[in-house]
Protein backbone atom coordinates (compact mmCIF):
# COMPACT_ATOMS: atom_id res chain seq x y z
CA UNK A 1 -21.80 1.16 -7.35
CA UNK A 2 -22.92 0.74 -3.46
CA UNK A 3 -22.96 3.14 -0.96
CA UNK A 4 -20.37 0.78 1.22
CA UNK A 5 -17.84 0.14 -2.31
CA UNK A 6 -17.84 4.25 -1.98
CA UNK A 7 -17.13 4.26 1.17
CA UNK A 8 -14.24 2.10 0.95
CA UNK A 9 -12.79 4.03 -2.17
CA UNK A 10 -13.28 7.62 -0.16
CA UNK A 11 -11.36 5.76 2.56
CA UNK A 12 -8.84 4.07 0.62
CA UNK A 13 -7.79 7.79 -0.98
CA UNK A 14 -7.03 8.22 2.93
CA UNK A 15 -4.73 5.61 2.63
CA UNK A 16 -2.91 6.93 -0.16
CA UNK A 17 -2.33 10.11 1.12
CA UNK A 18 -1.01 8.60 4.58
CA UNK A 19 1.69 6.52 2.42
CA UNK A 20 2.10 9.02 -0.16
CA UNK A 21 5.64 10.98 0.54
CA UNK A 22 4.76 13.07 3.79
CA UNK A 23 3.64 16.32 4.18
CA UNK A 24 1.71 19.10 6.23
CA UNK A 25 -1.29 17.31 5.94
CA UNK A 26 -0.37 13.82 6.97
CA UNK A 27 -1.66 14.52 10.22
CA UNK A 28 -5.59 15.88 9.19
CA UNK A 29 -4.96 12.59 6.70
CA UNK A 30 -4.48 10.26 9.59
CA UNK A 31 -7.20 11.63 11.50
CA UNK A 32 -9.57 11.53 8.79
CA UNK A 33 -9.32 7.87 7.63
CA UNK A 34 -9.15 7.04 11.60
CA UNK A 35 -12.13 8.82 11.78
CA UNK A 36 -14.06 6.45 9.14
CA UNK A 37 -12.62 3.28 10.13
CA UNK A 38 -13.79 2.97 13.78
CA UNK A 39 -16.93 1.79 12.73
CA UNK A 40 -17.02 -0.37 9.84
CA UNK A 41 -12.79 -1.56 11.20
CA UNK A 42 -12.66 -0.56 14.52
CA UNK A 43 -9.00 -2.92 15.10
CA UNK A 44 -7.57 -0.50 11.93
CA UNK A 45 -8.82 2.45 14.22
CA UNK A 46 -6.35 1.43 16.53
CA UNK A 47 -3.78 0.95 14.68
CA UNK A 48 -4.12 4.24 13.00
CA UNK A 49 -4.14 6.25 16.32
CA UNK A 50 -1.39 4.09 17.08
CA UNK A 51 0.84 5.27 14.43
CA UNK A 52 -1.04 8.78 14.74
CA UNK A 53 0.73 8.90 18.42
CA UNK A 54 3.73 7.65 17.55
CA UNK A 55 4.03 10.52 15.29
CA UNK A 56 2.34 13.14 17.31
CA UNK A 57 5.25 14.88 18.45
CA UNK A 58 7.49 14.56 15.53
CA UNK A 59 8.16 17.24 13.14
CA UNK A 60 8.00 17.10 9.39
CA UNK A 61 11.52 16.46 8.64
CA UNK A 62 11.74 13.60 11.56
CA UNK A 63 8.48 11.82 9.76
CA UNK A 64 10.42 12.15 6.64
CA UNK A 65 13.41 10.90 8.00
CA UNK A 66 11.51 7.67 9.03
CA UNK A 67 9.11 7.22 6.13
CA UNK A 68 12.62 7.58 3.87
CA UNK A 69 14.23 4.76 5.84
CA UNK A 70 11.67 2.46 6.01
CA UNK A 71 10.10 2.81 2.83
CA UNK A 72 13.25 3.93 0.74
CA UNK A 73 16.07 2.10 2.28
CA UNK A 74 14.79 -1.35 3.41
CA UNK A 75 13.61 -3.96 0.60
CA UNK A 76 11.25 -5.59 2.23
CA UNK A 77 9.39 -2.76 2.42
CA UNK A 78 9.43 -0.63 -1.02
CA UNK A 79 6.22 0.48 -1.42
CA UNK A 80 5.75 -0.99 -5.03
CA UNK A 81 3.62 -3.42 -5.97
CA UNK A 82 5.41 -4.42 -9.35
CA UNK A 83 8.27 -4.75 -7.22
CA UNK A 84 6.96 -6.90 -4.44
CA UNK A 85 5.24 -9.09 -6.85
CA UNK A 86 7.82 -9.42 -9.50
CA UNK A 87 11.30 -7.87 -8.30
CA UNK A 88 13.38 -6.20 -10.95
CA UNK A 89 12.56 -8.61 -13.45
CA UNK A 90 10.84 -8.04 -17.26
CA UNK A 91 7.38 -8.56 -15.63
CA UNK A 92 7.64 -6.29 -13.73
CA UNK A 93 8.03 -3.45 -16.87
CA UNK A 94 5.06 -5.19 -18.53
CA UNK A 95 3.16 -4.65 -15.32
CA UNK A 96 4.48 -1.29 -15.52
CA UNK A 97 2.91 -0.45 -18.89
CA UNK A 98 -0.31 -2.12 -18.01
CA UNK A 99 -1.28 0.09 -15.09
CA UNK A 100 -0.28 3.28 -17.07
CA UNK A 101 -2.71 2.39 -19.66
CA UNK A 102 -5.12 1.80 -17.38
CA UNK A 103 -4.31 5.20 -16.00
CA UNK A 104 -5.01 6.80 -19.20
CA UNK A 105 -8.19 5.25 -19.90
CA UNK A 106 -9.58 5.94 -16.65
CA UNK A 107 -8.25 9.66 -17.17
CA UNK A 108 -6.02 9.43 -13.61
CA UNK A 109 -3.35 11.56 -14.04
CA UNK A 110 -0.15 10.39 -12.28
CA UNK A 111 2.89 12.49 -11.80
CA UNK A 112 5.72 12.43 -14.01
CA UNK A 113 8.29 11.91 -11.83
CA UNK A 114 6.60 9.04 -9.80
CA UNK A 115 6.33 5.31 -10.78
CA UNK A 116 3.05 3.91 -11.73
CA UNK A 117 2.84 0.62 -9.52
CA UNK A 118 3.86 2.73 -6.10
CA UNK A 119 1.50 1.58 -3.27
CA UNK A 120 0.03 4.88 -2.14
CA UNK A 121 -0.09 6.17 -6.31
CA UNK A 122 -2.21 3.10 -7.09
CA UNK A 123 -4.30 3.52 -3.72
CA UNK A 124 -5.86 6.62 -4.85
CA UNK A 125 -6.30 5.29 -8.32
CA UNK A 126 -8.51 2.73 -7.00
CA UNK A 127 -10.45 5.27 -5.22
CA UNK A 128 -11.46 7.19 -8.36
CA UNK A 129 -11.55 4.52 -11.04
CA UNK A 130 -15.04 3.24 -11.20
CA UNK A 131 -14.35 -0.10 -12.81
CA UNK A 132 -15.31 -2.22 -9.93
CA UNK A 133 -13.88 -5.43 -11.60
CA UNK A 134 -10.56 -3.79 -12.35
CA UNK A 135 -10.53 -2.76 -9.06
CA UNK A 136 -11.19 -5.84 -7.31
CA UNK A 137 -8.08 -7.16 -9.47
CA UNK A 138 -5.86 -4.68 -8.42
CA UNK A 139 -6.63 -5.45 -4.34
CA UNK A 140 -6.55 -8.84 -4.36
CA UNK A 141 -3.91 -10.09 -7.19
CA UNK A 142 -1.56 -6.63 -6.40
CA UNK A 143 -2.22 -5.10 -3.03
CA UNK A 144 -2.90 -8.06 -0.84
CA UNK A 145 0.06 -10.30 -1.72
CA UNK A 146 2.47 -7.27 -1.34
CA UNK A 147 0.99 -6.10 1.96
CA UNK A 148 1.29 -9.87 3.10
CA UNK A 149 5.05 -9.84 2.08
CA UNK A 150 5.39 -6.21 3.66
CA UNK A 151 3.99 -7.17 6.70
CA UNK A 152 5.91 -10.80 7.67
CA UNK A 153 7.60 -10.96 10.65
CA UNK A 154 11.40 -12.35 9.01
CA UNK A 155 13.71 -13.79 11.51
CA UNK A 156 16.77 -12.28 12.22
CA UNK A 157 19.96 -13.55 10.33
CA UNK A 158 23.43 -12.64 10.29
CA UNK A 159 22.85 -10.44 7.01
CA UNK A 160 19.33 -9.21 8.43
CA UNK A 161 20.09 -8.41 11.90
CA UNK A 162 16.45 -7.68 14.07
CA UNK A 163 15.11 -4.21 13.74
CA UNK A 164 15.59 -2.73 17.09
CA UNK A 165 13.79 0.42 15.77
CA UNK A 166 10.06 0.53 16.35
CA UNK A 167 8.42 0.81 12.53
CA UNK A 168 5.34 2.89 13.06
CA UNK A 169 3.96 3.06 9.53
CA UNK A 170 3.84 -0.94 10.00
CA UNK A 171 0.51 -0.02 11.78
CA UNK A 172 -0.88 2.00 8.80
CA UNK A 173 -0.30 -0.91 6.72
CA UNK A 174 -1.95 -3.36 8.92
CA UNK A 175 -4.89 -1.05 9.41
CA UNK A 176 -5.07 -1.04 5.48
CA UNK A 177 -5.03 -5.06 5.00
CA UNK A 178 -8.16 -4.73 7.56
CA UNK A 179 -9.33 -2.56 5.43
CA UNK A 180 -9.17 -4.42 2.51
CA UNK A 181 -10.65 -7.41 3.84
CA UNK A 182 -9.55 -9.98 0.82
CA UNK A 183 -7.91 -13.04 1.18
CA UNK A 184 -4.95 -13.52 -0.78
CA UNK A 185 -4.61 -15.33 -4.40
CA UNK A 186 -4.62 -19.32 -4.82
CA UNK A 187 -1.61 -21.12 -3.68
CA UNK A 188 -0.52 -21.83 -7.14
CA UNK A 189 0.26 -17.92 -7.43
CA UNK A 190 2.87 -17.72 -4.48
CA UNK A 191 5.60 -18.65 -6.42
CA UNK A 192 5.20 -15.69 -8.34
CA UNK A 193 4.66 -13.11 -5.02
CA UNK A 194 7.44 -14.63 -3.71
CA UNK A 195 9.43 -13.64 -7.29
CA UNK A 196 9.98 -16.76 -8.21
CA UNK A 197 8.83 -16.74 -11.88
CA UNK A 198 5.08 -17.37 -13.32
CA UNK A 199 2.51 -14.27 -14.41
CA UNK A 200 0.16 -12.12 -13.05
CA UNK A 201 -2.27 -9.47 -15.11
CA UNK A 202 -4.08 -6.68 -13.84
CA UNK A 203 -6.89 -7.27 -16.78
């Protein structure tokens, strides 16, 4: 394993714990992967210390408050990967049941009470596992097709009306697909990351 694919895992663990459920230390987290990306990504340094101020006077149960309503209340952007790929749907279990075995034989513990294909969960699985093929799957078949989706501008419609309020952890995410620097799968997969049917494995 390279120095840089290190690197990138050390920083991706940043990531995680910027879109894990916030706490205290969201703020040294922020800092920290901001810190790392302004040289190899200086345009995700921005972004980060963009979100970073947008946050900078809030208190801990305001950030909650917005991570809950963006992340929590507003489909199009649930931060699971099974989800965003497959919806509710059957494949989305199977997917399910893959990544926990590959959880168990990489010996990554997840907690109980937390799904296995959440964004910021499987983030800082990929920055421990040291399968580099499995985790070259995993960013370009799972996370870059759900950022892409998570990240579309949708025009307003009478059901969706605009979103007057500013999203701030849109910038984390953008500063992550920078980070991740993979373009997404063939064409013949976006039927499936647009849920329309069709299969996707995570080796």
């Amino acid at each position: 394993m390279t120095l840089e694919t290190v690197q990138k895992q050390v920083l991706l663990g940043h990531f995680g714990d910027i879109l894990s459920y916030p706490d205290e230390g969201l703020w040294e987290h922020v800092r920290a992967a901001e810190t790392a990306v302004l040289a190899p990504h200086p345009e995700a340094g921005v972004l980060l210390a963009n979100f970073l101020l947008a946050i900078k006077n809030m208190t801990l149960e305001r950030v909650e408050e917005v991570y809950t309503s963006i992340f929590d209340l507003n489909a199009t952007h649930h931060p699971y990967i099974g989800y965003q790929i497959f919806g509710e749907t059957y494949r989305r279990s199977v997917f399910l049941v893959e990544l926990k075995e590959h959880y168990r034989n990489h010996s990554f513990t997840a907690p109980d009470n937390e799904l296995a294909d959440r964004l910021s969960l499987m983030l800082k699985f990929v920055s421990q596992c040291g399968d580099e093929e499995l985790v070259a799957d995993i960013v370009q078949f799972g996370f870059a097709p759900s950022l892409a989706k998570m990240t579309r501008e949708k025009e307003p419609t009478v059901q969706e009306p605009e979103q007057k309020e500013y999203n701030a952890y849109s910038n984390v995410l953008r500063a992550l697909q920078i980070v991740l620097d993979v373009e997404l799968p063939p064409a013949e997969l976006f039927p499936v990351l647009n849920n329309a049917g069709g299969n996707v494995n995570v080796r």
